[in-house]
PDB file of N, CA and C in Angstrom:
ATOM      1  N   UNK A   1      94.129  30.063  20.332  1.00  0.00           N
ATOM      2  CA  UNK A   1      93.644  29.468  21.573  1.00  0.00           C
ATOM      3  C   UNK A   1      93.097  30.544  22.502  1.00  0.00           C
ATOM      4  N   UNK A   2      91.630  29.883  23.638  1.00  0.00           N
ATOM      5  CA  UNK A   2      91.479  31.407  24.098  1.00  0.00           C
ATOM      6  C   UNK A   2      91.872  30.692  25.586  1.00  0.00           C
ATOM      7  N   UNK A   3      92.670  29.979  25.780  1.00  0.00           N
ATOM      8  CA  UNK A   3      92.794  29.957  26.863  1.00  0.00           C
ATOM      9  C   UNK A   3      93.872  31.310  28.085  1.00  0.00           C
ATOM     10  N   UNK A   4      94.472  31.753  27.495  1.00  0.00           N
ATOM     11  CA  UNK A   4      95.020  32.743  28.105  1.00  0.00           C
ATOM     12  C   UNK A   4      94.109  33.533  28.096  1.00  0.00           C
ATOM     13  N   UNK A   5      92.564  34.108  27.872  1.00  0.00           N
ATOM     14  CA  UNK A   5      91.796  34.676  27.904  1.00  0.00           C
ATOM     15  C   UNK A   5      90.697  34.289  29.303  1.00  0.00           C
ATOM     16  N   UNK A   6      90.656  32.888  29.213  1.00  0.00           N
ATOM     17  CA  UNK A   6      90.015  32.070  30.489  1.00  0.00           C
ATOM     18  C   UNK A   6      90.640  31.994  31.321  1.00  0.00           C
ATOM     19  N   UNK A   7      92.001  31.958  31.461  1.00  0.00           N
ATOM     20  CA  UNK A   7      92.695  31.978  32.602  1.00  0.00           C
ATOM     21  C   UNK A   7      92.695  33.389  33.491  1.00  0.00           C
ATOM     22  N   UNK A   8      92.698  34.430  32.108  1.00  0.00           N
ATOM     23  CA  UNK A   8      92.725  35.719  32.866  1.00  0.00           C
ATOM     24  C   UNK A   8      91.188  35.814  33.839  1.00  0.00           C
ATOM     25  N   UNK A   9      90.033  35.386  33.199  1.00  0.00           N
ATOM     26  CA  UNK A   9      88.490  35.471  34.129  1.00  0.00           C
ATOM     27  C   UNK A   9      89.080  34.495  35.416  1.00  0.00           C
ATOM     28  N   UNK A  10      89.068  33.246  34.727  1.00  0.00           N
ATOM     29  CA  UNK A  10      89.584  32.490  36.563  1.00  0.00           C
ATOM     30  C   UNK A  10      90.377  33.380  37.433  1.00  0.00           C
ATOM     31  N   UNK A  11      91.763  33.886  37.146  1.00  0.00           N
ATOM     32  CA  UNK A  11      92.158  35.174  37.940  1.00  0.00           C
ATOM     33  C   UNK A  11      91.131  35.618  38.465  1.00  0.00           C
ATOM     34  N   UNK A  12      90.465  36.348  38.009  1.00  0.00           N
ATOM     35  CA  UNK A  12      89.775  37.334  38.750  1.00  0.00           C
ATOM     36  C   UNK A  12      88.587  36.314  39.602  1.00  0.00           C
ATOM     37  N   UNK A  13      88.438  35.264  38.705  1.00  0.00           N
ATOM     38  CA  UNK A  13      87.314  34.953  40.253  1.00  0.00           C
ATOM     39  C   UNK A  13      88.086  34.734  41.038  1.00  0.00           C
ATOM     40  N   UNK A  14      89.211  33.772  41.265  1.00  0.00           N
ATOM     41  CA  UNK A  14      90.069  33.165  42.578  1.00  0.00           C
ATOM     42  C   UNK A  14      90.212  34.633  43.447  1.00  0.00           C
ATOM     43  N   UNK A  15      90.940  36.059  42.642  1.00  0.00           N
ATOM     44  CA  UNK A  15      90.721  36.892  43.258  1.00  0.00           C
ATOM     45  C   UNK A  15      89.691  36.901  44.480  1.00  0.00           C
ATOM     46  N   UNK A  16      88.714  37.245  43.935  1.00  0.00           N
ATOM     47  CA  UNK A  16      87.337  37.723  44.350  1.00  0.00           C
ATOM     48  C   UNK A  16      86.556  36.566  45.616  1.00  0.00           C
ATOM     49  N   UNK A  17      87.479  35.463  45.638  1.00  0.00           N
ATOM     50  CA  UNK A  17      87.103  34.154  46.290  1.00  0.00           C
ATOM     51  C   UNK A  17      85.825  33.551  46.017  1.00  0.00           C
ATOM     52  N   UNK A  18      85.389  33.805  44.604  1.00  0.00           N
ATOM     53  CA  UNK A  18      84.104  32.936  44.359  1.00  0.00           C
ATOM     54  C   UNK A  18      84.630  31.562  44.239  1.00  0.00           C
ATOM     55  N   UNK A  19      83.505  31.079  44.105  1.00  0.00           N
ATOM     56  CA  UNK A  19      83.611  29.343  44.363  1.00  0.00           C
ATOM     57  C   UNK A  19      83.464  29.049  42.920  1.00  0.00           C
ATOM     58  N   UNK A  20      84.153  28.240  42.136  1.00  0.00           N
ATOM     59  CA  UNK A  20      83.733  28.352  40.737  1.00  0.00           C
ATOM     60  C   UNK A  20      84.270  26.671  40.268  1.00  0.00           C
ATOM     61  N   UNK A  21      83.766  26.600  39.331  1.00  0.00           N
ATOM     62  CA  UNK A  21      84.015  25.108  38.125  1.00  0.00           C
ATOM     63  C   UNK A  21      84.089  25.465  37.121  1.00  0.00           C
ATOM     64  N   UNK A  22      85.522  25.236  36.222  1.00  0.00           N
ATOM     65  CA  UNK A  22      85.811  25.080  34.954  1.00  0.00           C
ATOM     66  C   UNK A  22      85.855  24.089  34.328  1.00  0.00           C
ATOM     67  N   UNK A  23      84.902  24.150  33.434  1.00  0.00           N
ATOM     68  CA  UNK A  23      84.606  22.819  32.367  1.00  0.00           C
ATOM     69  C   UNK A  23      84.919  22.945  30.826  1.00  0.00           C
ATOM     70  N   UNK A  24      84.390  21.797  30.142  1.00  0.00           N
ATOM     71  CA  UNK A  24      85.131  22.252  28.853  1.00  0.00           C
ATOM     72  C   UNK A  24      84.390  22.974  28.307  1.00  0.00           C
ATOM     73  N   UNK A  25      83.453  23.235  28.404  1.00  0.00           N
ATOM     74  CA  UNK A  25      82.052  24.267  27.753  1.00  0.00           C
ATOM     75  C   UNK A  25      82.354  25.935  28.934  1.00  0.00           C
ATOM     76  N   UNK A  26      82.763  25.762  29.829  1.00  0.00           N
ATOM     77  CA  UNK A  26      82.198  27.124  30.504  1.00  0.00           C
ATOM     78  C   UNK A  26      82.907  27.308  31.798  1.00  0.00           C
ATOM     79  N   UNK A  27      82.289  27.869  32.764  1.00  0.00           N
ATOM     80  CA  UNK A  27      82.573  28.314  33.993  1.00  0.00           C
ATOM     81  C   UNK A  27      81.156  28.424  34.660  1.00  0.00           C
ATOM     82  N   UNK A  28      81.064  27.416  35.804  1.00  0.00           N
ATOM     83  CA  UNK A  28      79.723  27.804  36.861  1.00  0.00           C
ATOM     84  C   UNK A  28      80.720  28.477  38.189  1.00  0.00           C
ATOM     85  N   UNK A  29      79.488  29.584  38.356  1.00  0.00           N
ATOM     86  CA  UNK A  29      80.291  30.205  39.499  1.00  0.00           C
ATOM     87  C   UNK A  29      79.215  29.911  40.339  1.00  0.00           C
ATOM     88  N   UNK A  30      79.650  30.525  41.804  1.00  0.00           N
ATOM     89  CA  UNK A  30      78.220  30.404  42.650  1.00  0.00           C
ATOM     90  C   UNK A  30      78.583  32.028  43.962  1.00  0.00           C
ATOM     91  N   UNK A  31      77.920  32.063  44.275  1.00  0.00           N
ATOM     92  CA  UNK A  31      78.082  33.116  45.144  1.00  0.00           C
ATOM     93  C   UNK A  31      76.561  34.169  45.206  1.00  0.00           C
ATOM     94  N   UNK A  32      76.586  34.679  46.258  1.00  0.00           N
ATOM     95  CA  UNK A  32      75.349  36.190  46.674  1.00  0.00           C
ATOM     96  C   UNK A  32      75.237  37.163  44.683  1.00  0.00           C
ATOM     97  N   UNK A  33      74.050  37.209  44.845  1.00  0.00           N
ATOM     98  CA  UNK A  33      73.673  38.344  43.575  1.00  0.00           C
ATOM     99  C   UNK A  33      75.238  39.414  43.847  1.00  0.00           C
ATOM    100  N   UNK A  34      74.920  39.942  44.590  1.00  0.00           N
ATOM    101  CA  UNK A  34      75.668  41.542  44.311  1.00  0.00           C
ATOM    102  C   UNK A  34      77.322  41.143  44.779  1.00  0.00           C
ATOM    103  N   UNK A  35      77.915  39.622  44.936  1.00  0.00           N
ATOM    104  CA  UNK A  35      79.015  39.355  44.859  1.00  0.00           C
ATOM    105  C   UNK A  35      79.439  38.936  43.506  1.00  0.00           C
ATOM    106  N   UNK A  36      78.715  38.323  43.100  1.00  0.00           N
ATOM    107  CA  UNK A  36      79.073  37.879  41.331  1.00  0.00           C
ATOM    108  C   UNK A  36      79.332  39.003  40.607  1.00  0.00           C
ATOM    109  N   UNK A  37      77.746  39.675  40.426  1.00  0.00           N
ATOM    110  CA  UNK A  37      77.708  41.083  39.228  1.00  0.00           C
ATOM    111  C   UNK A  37      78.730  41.466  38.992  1.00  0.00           C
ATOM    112  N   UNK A  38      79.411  41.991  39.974  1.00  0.00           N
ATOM    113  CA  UNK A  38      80.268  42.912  39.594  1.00  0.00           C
ATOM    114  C   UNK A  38      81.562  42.262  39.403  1.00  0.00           C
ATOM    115  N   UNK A  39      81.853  41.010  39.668  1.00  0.00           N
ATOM    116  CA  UNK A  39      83.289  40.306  39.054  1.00  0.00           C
ATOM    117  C   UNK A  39      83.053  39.990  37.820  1.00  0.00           C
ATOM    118  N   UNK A  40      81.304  39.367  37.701  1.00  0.00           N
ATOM    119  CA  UNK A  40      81.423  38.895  35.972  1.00  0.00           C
ATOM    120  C   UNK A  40      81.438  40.593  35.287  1.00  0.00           C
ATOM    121  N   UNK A  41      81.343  41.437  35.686  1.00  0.00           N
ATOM    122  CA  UNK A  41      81.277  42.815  34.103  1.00  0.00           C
ATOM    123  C   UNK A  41      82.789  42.680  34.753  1.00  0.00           C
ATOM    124  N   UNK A  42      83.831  43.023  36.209  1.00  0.00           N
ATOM    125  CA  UNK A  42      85.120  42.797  35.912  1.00  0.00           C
ATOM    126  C   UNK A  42      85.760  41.713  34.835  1.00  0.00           C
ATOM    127  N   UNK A  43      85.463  40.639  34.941  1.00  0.00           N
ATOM    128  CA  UNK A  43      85.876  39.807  33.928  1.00  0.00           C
ATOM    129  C   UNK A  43      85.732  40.276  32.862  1.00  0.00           C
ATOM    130  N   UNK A  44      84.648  40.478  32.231  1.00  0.00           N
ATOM    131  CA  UNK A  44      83.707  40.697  31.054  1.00  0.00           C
ATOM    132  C   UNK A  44      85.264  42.277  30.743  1.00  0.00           C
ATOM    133  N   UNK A  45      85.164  43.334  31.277  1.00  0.00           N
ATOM    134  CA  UNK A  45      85.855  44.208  30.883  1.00  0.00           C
ATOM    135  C   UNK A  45      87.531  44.119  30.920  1.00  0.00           C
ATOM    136  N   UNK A  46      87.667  43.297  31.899  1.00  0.00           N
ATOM    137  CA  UNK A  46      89.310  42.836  31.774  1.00  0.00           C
ATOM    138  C   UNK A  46      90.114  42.395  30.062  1.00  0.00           C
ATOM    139  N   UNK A  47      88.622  41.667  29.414  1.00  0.00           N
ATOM    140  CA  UNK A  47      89.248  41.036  28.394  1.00  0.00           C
ATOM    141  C   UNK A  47      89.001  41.988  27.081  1.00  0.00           C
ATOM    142  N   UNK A  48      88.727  43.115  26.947  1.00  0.00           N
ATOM    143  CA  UNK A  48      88.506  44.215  26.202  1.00  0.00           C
ATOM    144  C   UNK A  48      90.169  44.751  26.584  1.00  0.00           C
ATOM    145  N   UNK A  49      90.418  44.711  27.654  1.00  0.00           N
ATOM    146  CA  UNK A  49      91.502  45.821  28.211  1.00  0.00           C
ATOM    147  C   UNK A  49      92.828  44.917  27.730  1.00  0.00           C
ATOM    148  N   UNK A  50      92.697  43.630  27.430  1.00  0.00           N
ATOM    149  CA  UNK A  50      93.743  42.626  26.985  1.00  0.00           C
ATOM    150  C   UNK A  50      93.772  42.789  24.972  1.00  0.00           C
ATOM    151  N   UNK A  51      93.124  43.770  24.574  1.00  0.00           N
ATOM    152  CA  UNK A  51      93.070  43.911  23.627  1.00  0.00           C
ATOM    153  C   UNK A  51      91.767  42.987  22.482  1.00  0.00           C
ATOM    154  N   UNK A  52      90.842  42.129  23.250  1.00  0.00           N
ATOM    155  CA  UNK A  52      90.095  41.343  22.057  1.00  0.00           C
ATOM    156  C   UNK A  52      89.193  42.662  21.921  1.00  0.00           C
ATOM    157  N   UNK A  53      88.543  42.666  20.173  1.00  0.00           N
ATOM    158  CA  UNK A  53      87.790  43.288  20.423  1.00  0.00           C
ATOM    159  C   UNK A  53      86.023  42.797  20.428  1.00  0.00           C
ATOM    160  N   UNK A  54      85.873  41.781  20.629  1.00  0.00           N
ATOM    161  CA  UNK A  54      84.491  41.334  20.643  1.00  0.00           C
ATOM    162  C   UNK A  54      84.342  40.425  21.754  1.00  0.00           C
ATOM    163  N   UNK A  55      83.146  40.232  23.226  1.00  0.00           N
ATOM    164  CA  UNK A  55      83.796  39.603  23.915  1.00  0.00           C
ATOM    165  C   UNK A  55      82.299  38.818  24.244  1.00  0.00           C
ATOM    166  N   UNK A  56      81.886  37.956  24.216  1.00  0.00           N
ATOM    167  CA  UNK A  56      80.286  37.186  24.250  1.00  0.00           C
ATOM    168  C   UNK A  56      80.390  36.914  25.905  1.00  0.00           C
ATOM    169  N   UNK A  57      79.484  36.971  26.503  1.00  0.00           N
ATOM    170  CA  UNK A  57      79.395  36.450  28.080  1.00  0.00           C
ATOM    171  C   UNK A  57      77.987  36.304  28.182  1.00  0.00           C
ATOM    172  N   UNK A  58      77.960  34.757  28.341  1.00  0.00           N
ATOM    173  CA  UNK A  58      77.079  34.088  28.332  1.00  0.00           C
ATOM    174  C   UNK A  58      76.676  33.913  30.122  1.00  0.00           C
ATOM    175  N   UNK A  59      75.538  34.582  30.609  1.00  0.00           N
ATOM    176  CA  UNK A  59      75.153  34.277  32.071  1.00  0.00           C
ATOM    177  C   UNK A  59      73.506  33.692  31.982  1.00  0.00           C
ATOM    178  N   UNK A  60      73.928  32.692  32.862  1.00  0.00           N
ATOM    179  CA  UNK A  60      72.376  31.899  32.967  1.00  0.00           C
ATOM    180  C   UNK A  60      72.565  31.583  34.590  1.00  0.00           C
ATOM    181  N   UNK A  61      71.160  32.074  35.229  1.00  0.00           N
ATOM    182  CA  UNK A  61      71.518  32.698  36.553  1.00  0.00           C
ATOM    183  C   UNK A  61      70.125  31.192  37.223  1.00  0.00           C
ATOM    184  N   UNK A  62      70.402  30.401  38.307  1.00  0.00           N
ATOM    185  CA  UNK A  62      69.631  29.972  38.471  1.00  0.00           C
ATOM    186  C   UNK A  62      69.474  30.592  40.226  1.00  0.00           C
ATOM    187  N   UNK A  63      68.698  31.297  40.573  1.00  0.00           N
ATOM    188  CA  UNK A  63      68.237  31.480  42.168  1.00  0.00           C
ATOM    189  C   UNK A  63      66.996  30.628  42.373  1.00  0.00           C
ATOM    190  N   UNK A  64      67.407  30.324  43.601  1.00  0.00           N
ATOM    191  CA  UNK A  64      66.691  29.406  44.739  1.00  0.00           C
ATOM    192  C   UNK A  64      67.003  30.029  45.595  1.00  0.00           C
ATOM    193  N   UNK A  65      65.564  30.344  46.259  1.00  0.00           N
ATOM    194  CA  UNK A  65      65.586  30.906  47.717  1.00  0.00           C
ATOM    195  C   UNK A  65      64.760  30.515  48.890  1.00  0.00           C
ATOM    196  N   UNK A  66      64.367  29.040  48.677  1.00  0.00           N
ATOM    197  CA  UNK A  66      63.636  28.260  49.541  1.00  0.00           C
ATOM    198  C   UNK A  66      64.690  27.809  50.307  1.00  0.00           C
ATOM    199  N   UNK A  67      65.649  27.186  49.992  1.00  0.00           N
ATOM    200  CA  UNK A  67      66.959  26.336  50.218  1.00  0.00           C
ATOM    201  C   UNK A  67      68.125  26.712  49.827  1.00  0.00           C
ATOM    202  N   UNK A  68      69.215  26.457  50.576  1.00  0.00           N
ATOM    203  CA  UNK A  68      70.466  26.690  49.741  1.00  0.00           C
ATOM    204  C   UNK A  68      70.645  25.414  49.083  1.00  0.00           C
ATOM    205  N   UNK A  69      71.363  25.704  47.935  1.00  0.00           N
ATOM    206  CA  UNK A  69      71.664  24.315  46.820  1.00  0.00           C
ATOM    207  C   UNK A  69      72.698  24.595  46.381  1.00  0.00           C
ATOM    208  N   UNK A  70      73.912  23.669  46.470  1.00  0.00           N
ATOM    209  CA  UNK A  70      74.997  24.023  46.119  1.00  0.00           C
ATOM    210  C   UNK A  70      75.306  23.370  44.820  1.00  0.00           C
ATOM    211  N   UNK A  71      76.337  23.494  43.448  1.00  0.00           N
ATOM    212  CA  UNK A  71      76.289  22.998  42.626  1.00  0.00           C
ATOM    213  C   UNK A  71      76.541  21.233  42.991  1.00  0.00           C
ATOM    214  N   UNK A  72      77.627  21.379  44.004  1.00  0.00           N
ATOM    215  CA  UNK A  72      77.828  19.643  43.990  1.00  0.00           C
ATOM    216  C   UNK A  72      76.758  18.987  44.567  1.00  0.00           C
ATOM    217  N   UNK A  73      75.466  20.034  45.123  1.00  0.00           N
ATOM    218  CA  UNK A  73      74.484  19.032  45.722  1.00  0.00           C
ATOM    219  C   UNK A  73      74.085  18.665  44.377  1.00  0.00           C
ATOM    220  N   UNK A  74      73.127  19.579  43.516  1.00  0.00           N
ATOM    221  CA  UNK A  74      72.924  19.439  42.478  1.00  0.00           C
ATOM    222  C   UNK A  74      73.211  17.857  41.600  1.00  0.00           C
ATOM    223  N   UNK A  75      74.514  17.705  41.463  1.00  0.00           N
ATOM    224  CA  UNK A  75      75.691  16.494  40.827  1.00  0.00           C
ATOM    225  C   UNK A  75      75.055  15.287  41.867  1.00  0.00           C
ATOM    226  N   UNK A  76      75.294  15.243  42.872  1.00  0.00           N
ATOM    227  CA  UNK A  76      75.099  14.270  43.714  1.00  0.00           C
ATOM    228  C   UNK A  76      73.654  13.796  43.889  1.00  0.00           C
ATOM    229  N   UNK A  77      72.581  14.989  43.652  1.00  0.00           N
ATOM    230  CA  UNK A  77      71.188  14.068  43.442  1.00  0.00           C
ATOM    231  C   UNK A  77      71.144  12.940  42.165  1.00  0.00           C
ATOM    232  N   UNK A  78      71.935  14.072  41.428  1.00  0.00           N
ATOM    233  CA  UNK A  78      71.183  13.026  40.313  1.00  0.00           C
ATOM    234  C   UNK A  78      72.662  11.117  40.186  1.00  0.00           C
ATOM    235  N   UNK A  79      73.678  11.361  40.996  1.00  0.00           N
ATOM    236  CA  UNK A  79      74.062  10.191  41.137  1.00  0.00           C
ATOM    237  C   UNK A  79      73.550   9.332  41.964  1.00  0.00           C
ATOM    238  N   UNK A  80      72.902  10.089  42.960  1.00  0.00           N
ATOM    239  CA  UNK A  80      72.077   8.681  44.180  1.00  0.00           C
ATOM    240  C   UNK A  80      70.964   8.712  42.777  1.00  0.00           C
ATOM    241  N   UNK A  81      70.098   9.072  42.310  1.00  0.00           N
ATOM    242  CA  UNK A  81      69.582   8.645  41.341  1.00  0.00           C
ATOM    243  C   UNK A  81      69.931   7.281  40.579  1.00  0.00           C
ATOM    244  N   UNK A  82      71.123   7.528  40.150  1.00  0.00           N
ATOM    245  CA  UNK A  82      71.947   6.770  39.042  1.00  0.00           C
ATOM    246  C   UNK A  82      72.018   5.480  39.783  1.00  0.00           C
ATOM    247  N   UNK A  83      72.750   5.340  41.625  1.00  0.00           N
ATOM    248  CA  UNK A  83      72.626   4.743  41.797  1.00  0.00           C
ATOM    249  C   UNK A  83      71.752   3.444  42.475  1.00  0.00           C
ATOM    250  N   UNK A  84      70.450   4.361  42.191  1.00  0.00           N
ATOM    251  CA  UNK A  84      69.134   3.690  42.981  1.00  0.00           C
ATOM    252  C   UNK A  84      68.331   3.358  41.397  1.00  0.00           C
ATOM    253  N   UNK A  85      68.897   3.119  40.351  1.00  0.00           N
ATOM    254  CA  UNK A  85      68.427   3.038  39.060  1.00  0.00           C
ATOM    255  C   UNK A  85      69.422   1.800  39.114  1.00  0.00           C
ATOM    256  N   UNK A  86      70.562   1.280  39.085  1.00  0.00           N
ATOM    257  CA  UNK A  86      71.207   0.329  38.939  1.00  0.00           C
ATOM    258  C   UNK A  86      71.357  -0.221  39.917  1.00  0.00           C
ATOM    259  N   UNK A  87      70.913  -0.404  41.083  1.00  0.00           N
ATOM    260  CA  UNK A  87      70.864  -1.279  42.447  1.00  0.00           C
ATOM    261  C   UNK A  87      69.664  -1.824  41.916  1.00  0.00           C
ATOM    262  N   UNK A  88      68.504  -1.173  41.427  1.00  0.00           N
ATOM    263  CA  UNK A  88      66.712  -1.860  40.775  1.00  0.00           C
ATOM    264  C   UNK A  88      67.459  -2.859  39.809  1.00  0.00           C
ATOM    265  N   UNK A  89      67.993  -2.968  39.304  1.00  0.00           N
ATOM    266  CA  UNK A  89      68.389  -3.860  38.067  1.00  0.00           C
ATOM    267  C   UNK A  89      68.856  -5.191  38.282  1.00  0.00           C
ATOM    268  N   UNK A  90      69.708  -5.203  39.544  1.00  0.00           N
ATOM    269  CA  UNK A  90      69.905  -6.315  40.144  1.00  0.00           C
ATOM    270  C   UNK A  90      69.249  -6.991  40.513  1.00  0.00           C
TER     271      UNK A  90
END
């Protein structure tokens, strides 16, 4: 199981007070460029130091800098969506 491995990264974000979501696929974090970087290579190197020796870190970075967009705005467009798609149906 790698969950004692994920728990140790959540540590360190709660540390670090990023704002984050754990799902069953991953972790979205959110926070400033030069506040993340350096917790995800902390993470990223914490789990070398726990003994694994191969460690994949998958980052897919979306910036917007017209607007702030938060992940739950994100979630919530596309449910007023959902629900202006099934109010038409009626």
């Amino acid at each position: 199981s790698l969950s004692k491995y994920v728990a140790e990264v959540i540590k360190i974000f709660e540390e670090a007070g990023l704002n984050y979501e754990l799902n069953p696929m991953g972790t979205v974090i959110e926070g400033e460029w030069d506040q993340i970087m350096p917790v995800i290579k902390k993470a990223h190197e914490r789990l070398f130091e726990l003994g694994v020796t191969r460690v994949s870190t998958l980052i897919k970075i979306d910036d917007r800098r017209d607007k702030k967009v938060r992940k739950e705005d994100k979630v919530e467009s596309v449910r007023r969506v959902l629900r202006e798609m099934y109010s038409q149906e009626k």
